[in-house]
C-alpha atoms as a PDB file:
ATOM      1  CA  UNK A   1       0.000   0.000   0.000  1.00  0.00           C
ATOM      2  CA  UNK A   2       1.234   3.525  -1.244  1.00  0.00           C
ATOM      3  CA  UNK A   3       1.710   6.239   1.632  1.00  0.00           C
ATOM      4  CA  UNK A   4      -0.138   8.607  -1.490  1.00  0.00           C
ATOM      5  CA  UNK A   5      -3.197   6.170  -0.887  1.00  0.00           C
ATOM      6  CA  UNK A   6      -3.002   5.953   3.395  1.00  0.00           C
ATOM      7  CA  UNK A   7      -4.821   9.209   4.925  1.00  0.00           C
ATOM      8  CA  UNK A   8      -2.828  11.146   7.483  1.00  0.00           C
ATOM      9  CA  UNK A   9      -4.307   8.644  10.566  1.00  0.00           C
ATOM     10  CA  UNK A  10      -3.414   5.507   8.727  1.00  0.00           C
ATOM     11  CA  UNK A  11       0.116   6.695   8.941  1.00  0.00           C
ATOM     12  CA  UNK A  12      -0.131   7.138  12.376  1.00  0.00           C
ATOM     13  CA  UNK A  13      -1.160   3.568  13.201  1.00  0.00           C
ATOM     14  CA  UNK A  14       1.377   2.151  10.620  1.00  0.00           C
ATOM     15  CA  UNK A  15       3.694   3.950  12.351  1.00  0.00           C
ATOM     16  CA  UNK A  16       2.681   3.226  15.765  1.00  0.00           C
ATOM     17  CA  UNK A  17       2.533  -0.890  14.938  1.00  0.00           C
ATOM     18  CA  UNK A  18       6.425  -0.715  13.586  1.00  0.00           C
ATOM     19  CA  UNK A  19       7.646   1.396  16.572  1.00  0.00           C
ATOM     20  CA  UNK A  20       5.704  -1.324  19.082  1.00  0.00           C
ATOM     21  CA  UNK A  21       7.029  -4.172  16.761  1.00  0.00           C
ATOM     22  CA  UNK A  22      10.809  -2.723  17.295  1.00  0.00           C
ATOM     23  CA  UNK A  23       9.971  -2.630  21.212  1.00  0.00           C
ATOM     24  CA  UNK A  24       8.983  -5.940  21.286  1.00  0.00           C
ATOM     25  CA  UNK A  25      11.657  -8.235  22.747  1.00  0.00           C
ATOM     26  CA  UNK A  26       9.679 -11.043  21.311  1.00  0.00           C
ATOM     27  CA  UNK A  27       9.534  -9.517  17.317  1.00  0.00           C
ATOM     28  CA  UNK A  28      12.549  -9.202  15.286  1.00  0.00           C
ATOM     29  CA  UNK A  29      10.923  -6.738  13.593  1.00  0.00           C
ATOM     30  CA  UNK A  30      14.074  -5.987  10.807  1.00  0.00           C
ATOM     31  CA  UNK A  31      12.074  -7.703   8.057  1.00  0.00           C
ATOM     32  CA  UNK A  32       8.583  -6.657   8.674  1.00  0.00           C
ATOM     33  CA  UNK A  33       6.868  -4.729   6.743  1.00  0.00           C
ATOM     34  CA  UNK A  34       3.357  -2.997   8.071  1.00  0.00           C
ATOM     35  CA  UNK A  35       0.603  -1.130   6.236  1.00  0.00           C
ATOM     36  CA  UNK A  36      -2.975   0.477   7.590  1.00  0.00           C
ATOM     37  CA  UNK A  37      -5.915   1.051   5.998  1.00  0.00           C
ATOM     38  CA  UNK A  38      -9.188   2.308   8.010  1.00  0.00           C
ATOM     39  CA  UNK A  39      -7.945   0.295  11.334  1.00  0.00           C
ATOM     40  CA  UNK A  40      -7.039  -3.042   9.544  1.00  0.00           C
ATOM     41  CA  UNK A  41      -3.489  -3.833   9.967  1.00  0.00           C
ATOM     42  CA  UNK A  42      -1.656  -6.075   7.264  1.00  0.00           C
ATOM     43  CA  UNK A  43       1.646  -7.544   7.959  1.00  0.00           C
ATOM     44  CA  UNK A  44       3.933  -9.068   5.850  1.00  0.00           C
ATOM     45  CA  UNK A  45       7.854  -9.941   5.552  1.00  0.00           C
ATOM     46  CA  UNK A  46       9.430 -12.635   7.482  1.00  0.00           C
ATOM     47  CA  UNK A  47      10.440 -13.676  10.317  1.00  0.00           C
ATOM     48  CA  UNK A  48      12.708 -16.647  11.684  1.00  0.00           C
ATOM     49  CA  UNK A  49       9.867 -18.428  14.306  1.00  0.00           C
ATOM     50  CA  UNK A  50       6.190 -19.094  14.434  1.00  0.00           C
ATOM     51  CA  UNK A  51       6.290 -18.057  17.788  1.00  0.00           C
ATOM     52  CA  UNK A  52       7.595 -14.648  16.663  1.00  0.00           C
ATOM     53  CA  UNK A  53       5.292 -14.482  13.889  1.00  0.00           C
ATOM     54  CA  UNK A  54       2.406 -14.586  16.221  1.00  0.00           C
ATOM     55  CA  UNK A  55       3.559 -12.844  18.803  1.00  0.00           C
ATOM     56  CA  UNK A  56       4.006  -9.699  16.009  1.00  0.00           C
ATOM     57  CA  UNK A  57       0.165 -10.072  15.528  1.00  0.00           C
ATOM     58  CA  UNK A  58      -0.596  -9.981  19.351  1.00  0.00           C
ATOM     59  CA  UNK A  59       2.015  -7.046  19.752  1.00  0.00           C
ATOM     60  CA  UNK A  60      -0.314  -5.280  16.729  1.00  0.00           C
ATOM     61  CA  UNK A  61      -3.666  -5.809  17.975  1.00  0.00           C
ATOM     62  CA  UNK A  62      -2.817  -3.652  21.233  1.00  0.00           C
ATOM     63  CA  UNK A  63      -1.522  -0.547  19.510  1.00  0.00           C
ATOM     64  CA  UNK A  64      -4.332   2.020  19.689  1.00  0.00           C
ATOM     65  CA  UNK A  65      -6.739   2.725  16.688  1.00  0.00           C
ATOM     66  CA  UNK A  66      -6.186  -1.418  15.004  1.00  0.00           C
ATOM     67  CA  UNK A  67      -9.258  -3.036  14.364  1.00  0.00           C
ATOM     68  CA  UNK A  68      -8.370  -6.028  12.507  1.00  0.00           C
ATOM     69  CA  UNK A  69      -4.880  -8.007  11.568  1.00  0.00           C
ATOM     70  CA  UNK A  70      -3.792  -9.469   8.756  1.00  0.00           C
ATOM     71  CA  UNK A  71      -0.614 -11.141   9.287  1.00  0.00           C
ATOM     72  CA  UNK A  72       0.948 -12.340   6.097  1.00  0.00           C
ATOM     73  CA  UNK A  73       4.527 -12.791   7.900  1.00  0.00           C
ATOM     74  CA  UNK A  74       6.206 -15.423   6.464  1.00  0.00           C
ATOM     75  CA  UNK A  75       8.357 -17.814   8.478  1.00  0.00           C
ATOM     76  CA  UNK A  76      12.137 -18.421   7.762  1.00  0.00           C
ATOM     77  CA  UNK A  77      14.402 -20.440   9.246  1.00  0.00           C
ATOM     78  CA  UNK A  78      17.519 -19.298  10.122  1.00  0.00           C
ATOM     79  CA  UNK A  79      19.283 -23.401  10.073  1.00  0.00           C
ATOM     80  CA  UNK A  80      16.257 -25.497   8.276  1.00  0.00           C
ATOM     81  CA  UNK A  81      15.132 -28.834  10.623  1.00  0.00           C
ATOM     82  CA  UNK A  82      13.655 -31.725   9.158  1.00  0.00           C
ATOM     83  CA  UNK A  83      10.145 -33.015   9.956  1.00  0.00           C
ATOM     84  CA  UNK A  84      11.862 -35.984  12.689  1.00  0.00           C
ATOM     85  CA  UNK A  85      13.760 -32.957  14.209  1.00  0.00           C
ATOM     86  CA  UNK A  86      10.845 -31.503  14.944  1.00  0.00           C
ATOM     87  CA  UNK A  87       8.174 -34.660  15.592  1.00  0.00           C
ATOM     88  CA  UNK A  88      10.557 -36.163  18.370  1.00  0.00           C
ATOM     89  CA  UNK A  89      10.617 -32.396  20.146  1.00  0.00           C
ATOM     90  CA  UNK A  90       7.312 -32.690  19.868  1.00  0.00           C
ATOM     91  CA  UNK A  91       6.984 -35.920  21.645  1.00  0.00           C
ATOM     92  CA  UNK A  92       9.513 -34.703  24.482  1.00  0.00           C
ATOM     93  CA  UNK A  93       7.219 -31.209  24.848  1.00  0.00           C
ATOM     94  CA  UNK A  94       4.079 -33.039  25.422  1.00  0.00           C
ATOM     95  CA  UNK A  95       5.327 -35.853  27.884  1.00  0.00           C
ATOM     96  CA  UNK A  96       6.962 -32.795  29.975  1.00  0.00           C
ATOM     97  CA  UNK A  97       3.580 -31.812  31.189  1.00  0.00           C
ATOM     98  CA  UNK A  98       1.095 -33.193  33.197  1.00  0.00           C
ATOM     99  CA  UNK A  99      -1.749 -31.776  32.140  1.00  0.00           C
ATOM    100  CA  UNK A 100      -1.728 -33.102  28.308  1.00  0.00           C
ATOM    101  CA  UNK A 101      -3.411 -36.156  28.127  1.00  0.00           C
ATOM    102  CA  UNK A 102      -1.145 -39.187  26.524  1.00  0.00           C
ATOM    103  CA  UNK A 103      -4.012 -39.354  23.870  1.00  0.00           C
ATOM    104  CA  UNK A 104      -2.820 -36.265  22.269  1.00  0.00           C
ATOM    105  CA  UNK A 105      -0.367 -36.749  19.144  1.00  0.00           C
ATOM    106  CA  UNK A 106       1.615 -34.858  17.205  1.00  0.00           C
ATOM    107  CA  UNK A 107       2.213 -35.210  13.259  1.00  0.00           C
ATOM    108  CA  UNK A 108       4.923 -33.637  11.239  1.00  0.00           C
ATOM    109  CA  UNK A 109       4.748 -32.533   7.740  1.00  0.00           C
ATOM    110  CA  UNK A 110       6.453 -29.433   5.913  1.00  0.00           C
ATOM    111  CA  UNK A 111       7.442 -28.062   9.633  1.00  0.00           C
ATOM    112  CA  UNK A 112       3.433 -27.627  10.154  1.00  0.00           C
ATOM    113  CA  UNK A 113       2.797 -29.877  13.512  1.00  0.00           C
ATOM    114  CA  UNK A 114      -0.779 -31.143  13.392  1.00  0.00           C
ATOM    115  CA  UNK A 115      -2.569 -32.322  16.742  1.00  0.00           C
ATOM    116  CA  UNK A 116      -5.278 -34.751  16.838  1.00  0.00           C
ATOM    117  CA  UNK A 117      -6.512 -36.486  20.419  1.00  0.00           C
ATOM    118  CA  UNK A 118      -9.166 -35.638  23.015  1.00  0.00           C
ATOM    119  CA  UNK A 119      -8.888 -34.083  26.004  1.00  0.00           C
ATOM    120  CA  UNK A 120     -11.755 -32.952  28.458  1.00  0.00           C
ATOM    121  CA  UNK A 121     -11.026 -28.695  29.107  1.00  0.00           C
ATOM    122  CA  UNK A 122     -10.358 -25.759  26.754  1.00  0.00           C
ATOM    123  CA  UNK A 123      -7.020 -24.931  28.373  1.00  0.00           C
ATOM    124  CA  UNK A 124      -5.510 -28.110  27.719  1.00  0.00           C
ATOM    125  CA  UNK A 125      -6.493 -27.550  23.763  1.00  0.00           C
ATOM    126  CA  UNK A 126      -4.993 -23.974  23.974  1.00  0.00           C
ATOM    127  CA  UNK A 127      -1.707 -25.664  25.952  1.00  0.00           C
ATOM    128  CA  UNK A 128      -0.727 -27.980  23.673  1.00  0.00           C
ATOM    129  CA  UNK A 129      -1.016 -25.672  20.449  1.00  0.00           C
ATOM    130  CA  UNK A 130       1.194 -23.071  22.472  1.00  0.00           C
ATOM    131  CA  UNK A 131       3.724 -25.762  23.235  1.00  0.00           C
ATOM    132  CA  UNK A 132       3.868 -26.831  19.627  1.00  0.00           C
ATOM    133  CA  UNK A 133       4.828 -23.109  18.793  1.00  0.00           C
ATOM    134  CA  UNK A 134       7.598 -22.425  20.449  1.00  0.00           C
ATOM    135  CA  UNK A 135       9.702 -26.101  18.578  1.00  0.00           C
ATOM    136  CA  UNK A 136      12.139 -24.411  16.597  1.00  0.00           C
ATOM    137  CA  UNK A 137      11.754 -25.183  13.118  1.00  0.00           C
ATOM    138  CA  UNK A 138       7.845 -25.127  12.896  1.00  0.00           C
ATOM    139  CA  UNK A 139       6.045 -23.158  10.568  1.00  0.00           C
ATOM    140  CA  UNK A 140       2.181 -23.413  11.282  1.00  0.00           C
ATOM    141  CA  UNK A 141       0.070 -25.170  13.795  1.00  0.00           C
ATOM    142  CA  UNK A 142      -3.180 -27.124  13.490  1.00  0.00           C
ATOM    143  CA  UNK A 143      -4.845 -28.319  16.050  1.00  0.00           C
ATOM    144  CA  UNK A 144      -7.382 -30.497  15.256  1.00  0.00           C
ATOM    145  CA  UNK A 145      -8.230 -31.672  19.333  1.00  0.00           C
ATOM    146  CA  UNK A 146     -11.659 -32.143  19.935  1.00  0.00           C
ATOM    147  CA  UNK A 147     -13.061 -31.251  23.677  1.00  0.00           C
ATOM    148  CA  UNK A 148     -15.008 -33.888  25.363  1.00  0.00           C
ATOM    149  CA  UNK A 149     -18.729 -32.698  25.762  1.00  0.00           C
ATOM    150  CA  UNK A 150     -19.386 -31.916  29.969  1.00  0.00           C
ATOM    151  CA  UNK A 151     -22.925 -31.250  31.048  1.00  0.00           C
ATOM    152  CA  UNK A 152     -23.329 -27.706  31.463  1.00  0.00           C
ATOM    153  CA  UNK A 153     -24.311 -26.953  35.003  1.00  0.00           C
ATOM    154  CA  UNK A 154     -27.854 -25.313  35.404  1.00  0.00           C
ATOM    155  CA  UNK A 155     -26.189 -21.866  36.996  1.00  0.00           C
ATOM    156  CA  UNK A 156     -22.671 -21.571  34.286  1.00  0.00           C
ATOM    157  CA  UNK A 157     -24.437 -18.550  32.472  1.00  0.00           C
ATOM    158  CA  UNK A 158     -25.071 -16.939  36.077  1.00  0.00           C
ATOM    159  CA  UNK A 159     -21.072 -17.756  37.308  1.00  0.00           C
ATOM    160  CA  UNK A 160     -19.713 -16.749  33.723  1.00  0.00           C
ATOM    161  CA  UNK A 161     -21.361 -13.420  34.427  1.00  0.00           C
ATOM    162  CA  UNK A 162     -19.732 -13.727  37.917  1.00  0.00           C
ATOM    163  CA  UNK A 163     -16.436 -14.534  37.005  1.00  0.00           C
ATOM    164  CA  UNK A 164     -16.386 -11.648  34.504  1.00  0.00           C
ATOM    165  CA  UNK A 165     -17.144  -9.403  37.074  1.00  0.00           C
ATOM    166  CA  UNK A 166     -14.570 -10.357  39.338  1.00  0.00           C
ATOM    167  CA  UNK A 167     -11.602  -9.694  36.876  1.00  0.00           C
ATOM    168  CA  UNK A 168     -10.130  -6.510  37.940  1.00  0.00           C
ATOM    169  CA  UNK A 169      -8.740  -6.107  34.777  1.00  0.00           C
ATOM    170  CA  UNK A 170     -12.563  -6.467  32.826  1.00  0.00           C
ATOM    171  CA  UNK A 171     -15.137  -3.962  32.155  1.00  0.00           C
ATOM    172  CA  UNK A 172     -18.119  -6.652  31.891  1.00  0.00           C
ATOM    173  CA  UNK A 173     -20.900  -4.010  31.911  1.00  0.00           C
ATOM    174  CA  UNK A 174     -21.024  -3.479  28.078  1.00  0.00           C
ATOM    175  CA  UNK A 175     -21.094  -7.341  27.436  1.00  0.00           C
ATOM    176  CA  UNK A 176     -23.973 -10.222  27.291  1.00  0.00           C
ATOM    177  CA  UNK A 177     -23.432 -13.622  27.776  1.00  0.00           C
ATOM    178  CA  UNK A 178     -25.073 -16.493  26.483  1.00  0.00           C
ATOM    179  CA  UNK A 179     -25.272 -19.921  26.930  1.00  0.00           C
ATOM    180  CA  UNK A 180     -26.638 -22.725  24.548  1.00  0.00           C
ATOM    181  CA  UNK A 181     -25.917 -26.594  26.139  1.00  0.00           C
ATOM    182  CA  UNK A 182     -22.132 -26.069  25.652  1.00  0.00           C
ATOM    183  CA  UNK A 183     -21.797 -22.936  23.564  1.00  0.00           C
ATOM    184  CA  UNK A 184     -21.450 -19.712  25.114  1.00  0.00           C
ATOM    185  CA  UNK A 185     -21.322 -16.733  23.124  1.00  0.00           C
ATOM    186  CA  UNK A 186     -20.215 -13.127  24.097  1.00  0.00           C
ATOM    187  CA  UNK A 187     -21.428 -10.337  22.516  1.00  0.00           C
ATOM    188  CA  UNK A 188     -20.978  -6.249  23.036  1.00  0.00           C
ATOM    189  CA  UNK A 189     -18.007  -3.958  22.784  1.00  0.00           C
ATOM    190  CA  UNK A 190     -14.680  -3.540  24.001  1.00  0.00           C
ATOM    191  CA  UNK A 191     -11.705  -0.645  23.033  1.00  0.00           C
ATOM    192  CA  UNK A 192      -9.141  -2.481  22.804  1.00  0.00           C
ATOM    193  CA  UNK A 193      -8.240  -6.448  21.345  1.00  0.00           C
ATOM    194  CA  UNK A 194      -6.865  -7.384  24.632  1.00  0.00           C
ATOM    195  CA  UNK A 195     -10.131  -6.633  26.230  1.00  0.00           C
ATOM    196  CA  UNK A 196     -11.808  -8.380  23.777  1.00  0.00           C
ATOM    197  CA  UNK A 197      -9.215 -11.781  23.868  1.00  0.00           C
ATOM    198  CA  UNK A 198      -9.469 -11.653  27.694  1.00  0.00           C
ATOM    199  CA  UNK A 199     -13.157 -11.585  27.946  1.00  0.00           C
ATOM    200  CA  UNK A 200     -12.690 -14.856  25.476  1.00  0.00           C
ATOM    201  CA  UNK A 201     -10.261 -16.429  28.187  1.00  0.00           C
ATOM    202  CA  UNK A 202     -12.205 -15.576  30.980  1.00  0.00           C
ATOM    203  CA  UNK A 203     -15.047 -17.438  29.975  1.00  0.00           C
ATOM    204  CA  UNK A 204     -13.566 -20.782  27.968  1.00  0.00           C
ATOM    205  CA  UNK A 205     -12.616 -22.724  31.122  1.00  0.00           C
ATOM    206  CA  UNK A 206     -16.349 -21.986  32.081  1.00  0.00           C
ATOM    207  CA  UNK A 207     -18.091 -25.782  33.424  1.00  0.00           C
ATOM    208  CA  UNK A 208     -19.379 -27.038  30.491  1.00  0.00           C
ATOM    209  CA  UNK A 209     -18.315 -24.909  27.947  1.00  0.00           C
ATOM    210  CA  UNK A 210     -16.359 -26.554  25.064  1.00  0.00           C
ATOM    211  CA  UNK A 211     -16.756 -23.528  22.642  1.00  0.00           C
ATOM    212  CA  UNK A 212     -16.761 -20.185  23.080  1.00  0.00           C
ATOM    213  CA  UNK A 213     -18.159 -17.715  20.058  1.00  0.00           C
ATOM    214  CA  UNK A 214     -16.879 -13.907  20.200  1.00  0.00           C
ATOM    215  CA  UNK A 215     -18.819 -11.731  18.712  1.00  0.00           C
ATOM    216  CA  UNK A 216     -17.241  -8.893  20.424  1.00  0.00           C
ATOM    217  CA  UNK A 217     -16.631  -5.587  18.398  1.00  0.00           C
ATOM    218  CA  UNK A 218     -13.425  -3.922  18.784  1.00  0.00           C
ATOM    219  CA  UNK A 219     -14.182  -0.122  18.657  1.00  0.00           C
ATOM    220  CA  UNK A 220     -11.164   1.904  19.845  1.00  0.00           C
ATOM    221  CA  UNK A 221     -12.254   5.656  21.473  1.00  0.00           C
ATOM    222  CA  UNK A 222     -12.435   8.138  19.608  1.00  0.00           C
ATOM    223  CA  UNK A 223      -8.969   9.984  19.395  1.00  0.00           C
ATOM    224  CA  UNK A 224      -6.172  11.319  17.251  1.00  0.00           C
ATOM    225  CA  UNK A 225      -3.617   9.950  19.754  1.00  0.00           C
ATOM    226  CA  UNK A 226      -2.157   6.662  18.610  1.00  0.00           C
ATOM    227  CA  UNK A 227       0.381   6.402  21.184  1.00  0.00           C
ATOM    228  CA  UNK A 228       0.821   2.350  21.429  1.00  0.00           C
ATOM    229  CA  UNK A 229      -0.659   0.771  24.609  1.00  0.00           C
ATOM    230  CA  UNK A 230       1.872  -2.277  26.167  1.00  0.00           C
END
């Protein structure tokens, strides 16, 4: 995207995203390249981990005035690792913790780890996929666990609600939550993506719930000042 084409608060968040990506001690942000257009972030480049590659999308959903991300970051690896290289770490990852059942596998192909298996709680879906990203060498995730269905306890809507309001660090009051059998779904709005992910994380290890949809908007205050938000 041209800088002719970008309006004068476009630059402003383009510029805001590469000065948090440089800040980042996660992001090697030297071949990155970021443009804005109306909120919606695009990155592209490369970058030498998965984990990095993701972690330059999380670091560009929290600067101020981004709506939506499109991360086109390519991953390159600095010394390339064959698909056994990175299969048996990701044997030795998943037998290092407890709470990953032995029923969840790992398969190898391209440097994109795909995990199949069952296992009874969000978190422990959400666990394993983080684990898999930080194997050097891998280039995408899939995970392809499915949650065991729990019966949803009569009162989860009420102590989703609850729990909510108990996180210091959530505004619940412009959200609604509601609960079909083992769906809940969040809708409302938030300012910022963090709000919006934590509501999400709040309310996945809810009793019961095995998915949650957001339908949370993102709509950032109204303000010229783009200063990034860590």
């Amino acid at each position: 995207m041209s800088t002719a084409t970008m309006t004068e608060k476009d630059v402003r968040v383009r510029d805001a995203v590469q000065r948090q990506l440089e800040w980042h001690p996660e992001v090697d942000a030297s071949a990155i390249g970021v443009s804005a257009k109306s909120g919606a972030v695009t990155l592209t480049g490369y970058i030498d981990s998965y984990a990095g590659k993701l972690a330059a999308e999380r670091v560009a959903k929290r600067v101020r005035g981004v709506r939506a991300v499109a991360n086109d970051i390519e991953v390159r690896l600095k010394l390339g690792r064959t698909d056994a290289d990175i299969a048996g770490d990701a044997a030795r990852a998943l037998d290092l913790y407890a709470t990953i059942p032995t029923g969840v596998k790992a398969a190898v192909h391209n440097g994109h780890v795909t995990l199949t298996g069952v296992v009874p709680w969000s978190y422990q879906k959400t666990h394993a996929e983080k684990i898999m990203r930080h194997i050097r060498g891998v280039r995408g995730v899939f995970n392809h666990l499915v949650l065991t269905p729990r019966a949803a306890e009569r009162d989860v809507h009420h102590r989703i609600k609850e729990a909510l309001h108990r996180d210091a660090n959530l505004d619940a009051r412009q959200i609604t939550v509601t609960v079909d059998g083992n769906i809940a779904t969040l809708t409302g709005t938030v300012s910022t993506w963090p709000q919006r992910q934590s509501m999400e994380r709040a309310v996945v290890d809810g009793p019961g719930i095995t998915t949650v949809v957001n339908q949370i908007v993102v709509e950032p205050a109204e303000s010229d000042d783009t200063n990034e938000i860590c």
